[in-house]
PDB file of N, CA and C in Angstrom:
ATOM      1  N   UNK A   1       8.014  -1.457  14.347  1.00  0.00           N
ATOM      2  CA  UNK A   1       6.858  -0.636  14.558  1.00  0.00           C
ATOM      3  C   UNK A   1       5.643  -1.330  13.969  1.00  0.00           C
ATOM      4  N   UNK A   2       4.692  -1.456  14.491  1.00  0.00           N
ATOM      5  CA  UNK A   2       3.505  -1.663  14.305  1.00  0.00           C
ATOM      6  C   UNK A   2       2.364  -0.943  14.661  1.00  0.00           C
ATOM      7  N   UNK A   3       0.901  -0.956  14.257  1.00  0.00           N
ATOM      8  CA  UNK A   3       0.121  -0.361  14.792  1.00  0.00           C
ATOM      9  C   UNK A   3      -1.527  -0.860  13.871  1.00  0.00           C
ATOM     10  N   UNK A   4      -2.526  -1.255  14.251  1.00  0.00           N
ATOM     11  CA  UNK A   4      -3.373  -1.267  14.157  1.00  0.00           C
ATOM     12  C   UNK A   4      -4.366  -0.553  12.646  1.00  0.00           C
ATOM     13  N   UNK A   5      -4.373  -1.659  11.304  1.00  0.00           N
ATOM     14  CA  UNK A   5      -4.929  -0.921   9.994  1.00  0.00           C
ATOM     15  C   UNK A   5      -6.429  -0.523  10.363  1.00  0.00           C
ATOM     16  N   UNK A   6      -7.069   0.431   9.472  1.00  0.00           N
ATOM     17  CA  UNK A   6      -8.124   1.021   9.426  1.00  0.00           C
ATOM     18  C   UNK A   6      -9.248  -0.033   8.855  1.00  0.00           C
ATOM     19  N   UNK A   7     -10.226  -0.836   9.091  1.00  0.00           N
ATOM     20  CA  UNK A   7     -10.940  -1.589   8.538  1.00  0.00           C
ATOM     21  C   UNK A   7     -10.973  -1.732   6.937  1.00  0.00           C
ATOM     22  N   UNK A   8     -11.170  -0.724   6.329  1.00  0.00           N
ATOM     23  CA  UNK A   8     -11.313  -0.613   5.061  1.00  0.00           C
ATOM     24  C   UNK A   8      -9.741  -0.523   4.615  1.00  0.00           C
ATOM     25  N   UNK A   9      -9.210  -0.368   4.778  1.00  0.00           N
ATOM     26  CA  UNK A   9      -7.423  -0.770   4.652  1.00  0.00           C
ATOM     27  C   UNK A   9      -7.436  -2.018   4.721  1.00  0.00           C
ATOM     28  N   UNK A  10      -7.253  -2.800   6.120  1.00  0.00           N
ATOM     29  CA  UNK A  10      -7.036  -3.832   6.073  1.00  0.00           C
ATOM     30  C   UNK A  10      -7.728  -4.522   5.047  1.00  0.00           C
ATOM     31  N   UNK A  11      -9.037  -4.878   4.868  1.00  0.00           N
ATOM     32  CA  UNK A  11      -9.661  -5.967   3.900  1.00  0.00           C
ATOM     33  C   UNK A  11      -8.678  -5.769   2.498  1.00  0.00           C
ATOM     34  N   UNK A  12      -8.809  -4.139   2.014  1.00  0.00           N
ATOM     35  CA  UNK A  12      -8.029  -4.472   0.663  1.00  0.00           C
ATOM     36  C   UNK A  12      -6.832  -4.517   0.688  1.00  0.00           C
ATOM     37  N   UNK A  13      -5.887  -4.935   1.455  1.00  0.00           N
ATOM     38  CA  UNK A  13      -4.596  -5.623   1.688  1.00  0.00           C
ATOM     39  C   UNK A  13      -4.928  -7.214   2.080  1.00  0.00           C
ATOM     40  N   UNK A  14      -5.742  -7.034   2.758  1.00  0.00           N
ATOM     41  CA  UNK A  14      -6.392  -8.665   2.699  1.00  0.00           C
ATOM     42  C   UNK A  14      -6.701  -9.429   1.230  1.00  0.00           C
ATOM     43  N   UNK A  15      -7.377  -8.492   0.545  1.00  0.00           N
ATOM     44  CA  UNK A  15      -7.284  -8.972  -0.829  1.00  0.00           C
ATOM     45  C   UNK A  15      -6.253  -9.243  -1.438  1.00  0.00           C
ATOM     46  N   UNK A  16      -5.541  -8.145  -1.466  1.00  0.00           N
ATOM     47  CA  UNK A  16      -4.024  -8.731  -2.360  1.00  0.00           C
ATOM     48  C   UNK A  16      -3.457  -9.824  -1.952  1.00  0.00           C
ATOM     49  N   UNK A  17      -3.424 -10.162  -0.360  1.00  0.00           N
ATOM     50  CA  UNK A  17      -2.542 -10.991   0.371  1.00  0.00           C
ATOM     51  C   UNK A  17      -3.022 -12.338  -0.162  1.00  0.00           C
ATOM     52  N   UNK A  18      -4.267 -12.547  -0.503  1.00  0.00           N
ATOM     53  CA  UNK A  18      -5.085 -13.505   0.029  1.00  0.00           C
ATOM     54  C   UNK A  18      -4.359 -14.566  -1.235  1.00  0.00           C
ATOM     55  N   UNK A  19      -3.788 -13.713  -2.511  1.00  0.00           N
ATOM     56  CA  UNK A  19      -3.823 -14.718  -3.907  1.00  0.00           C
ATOM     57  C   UNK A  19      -2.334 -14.273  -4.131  1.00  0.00           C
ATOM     58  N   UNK A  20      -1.366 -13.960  -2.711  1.00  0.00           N
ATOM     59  CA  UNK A  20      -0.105 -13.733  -2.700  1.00  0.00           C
ATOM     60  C   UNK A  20       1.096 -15.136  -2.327  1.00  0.00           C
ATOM     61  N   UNK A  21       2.188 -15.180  -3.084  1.00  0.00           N
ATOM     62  CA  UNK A  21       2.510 -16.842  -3.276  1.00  0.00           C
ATOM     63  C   UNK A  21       3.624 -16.658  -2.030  1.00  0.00           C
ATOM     64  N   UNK A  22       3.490 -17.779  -1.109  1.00  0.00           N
ATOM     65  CA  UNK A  22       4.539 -17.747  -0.070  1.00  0.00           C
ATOM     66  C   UNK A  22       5.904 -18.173  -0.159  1.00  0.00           C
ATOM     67  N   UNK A  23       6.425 -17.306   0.308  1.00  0.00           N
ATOM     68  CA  UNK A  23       8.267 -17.195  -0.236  1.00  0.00           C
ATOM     69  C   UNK A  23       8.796 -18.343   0.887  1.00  0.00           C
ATOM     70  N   UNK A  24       8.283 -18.320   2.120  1.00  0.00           N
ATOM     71  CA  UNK A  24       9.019 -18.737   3.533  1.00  0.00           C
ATOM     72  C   UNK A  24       8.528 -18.182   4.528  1.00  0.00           C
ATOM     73  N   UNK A  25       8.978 -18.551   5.919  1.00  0.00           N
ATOM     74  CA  UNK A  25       8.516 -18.172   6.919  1.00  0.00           C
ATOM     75  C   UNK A  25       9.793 -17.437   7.938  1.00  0.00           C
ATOM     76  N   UNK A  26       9.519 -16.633   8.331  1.00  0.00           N
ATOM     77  CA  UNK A  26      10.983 -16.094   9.377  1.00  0.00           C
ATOM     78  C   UNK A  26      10.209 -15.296  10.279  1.00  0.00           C
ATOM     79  N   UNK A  27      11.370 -14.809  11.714  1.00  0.00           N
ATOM     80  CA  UNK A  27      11.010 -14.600  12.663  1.00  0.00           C
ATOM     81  C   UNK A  27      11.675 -12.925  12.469  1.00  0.00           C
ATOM     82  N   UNK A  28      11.314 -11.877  13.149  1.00  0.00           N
ATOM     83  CA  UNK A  28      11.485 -11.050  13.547  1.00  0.00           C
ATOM     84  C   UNK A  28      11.164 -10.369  15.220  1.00  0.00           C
ATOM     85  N   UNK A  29      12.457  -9.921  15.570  1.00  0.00           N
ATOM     86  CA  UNK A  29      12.028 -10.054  17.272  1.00  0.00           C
ATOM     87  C   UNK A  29      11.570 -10.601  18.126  1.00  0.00           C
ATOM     88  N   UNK A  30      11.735 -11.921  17.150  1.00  0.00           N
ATOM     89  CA  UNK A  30      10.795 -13.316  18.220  1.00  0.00           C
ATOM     90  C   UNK A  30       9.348 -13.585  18.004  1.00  0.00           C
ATOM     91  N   UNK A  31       9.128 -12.828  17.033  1.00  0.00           N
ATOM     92  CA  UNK A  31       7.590 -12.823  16.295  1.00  0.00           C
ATOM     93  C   UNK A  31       7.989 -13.569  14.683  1.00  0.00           C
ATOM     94  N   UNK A  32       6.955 -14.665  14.496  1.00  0.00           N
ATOM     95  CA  UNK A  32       7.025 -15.177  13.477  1.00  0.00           C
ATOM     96  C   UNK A  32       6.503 -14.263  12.319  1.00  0.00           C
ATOM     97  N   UNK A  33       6.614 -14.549  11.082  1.00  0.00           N
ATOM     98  CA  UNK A  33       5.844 -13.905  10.218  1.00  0.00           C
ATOM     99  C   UNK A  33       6.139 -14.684   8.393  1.00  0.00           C
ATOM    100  N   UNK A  34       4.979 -14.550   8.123  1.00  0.00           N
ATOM    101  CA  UNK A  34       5.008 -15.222   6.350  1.00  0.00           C
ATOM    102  C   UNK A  34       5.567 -14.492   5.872  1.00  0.00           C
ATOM    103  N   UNK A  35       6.720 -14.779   4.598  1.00  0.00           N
ATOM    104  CA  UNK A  35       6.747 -14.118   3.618  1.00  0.00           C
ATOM    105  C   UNK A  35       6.071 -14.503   2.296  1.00  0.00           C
ATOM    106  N   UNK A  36       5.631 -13.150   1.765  1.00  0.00           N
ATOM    107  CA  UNK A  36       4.759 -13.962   0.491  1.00  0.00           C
ATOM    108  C   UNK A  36       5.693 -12.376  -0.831  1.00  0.00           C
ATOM    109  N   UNK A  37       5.192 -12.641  -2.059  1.00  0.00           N
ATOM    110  CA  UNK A  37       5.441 -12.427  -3.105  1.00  0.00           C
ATOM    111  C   UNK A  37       4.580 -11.454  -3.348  1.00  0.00           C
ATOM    112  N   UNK A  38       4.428 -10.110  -3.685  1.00  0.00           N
ATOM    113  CA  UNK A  38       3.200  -9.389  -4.777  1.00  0.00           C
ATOM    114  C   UNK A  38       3.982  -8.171  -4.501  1.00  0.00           C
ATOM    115  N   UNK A  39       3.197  -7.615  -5.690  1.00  0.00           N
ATOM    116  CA  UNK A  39       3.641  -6.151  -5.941  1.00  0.00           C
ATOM    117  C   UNK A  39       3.092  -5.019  -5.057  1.00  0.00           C
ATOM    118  N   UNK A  40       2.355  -5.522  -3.829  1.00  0.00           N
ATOM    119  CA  UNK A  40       1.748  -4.331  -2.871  1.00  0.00           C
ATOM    120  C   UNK A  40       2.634  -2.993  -2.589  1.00  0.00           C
ATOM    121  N   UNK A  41       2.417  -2.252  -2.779  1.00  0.00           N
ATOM    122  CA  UNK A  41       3.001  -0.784  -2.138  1.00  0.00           C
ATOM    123  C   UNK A  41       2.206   0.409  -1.227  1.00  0.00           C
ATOM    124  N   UNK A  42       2.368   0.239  -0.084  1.00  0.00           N
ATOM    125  CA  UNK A  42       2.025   0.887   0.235  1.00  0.00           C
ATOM    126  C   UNK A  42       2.613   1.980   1.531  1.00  0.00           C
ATOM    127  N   UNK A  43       2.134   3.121   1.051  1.00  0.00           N
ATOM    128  CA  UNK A  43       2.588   4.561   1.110  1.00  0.00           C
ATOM    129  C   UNK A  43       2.668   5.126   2.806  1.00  0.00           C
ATOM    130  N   UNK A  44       3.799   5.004   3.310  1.00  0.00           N
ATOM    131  CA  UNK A  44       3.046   5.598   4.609  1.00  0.00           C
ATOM    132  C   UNK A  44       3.665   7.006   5.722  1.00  0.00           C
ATOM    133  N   UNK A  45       3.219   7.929   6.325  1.00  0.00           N
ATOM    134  CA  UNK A  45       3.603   8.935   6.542  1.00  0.00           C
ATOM    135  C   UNK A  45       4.146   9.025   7.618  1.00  0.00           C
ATOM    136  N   UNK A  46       5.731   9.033   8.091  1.00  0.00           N
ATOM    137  CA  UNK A  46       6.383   9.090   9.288  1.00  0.00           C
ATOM    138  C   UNK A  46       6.244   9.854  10.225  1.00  0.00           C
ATOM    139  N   UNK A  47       5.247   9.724  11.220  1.00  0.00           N
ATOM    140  CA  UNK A  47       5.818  10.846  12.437  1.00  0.00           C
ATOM    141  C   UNK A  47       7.009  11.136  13.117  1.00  0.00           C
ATOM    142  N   UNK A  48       6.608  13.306  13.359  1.00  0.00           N
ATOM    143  CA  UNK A  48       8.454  13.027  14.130  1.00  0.00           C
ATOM    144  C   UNK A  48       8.192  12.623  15.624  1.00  0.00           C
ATOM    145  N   UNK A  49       6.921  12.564  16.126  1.00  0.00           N
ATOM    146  CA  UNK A  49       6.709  12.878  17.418  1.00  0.00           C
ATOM    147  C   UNK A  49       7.799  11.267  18.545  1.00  0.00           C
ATOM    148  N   UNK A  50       7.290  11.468  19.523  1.00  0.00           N
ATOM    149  CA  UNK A  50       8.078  10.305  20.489  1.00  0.00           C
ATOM    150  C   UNK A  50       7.846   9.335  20.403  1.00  0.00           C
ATOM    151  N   UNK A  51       6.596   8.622  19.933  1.00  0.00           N
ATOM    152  CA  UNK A  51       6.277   7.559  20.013  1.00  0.00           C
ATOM    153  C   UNK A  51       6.490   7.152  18.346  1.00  0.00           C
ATOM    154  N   UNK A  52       6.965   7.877  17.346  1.00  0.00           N
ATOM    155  CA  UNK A  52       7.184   7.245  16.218  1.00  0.00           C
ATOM    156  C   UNK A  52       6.268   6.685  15.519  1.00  0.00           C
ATOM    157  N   UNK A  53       5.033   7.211  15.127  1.00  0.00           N
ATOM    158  CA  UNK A  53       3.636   6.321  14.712  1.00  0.00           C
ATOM    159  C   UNK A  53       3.457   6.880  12.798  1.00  0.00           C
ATOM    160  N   UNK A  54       3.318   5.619  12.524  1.00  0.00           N
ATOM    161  CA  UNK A  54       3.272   5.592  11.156  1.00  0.00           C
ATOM    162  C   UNK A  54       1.798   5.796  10.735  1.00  0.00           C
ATOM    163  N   UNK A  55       1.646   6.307   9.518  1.00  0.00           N
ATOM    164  CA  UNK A  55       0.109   6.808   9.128  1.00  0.00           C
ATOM    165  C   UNK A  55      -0.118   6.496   8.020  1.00  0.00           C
ATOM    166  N   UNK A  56      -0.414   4.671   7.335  1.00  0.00           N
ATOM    167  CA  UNK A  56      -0.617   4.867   6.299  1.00  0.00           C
ATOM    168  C   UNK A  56      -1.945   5.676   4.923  1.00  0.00           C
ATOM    169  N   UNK A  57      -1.091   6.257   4.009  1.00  0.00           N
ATOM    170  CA  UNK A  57      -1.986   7.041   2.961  1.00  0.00           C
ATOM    171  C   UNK A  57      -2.160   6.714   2.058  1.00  0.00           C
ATOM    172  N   UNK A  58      -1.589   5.734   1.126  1.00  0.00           N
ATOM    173  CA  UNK A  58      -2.354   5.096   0.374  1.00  0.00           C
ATOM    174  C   UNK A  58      -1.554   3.692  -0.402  1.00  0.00           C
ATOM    175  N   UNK A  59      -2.638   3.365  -0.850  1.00  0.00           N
ATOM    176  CA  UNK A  59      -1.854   1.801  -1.194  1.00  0.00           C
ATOM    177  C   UNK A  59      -1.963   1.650  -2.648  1.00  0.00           C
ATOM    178  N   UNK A  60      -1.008   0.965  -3.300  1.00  0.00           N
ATOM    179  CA  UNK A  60      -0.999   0.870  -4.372  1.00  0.00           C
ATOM    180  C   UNK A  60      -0.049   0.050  -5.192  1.00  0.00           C
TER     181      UNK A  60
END
């Protein structure tokens, strides 16, 4: 699942990411992706509806 962060979301996950140490690289579903290292957490709210859309609420 994926979906599109809120501007002001994204940048401050951009921040954390930015000084986050890279573990490796791996693929998921045929999509590449970095792995990196940090303590990011962030919080997010499951829909039950059909399309399954996640809502993140806060990061920390």
């Amino acid at each position: 699942m994926s979906a599109r962060l809120e501007p002001v979301l994204a940048a401050r996950v951009g921040e954390v990411l930015d000084g986050a140490a890279v573990v490796g690289e791996r693929r998921a579903e045929g999509e590449p992706y970095t792995r990196v290292e940090t303590d990011l957490v962030v919080e997010v709210l499951a829909g039950s509806g059909r399309h399954g859309t996640l809502t993140v609420i806060r990061m920390r």
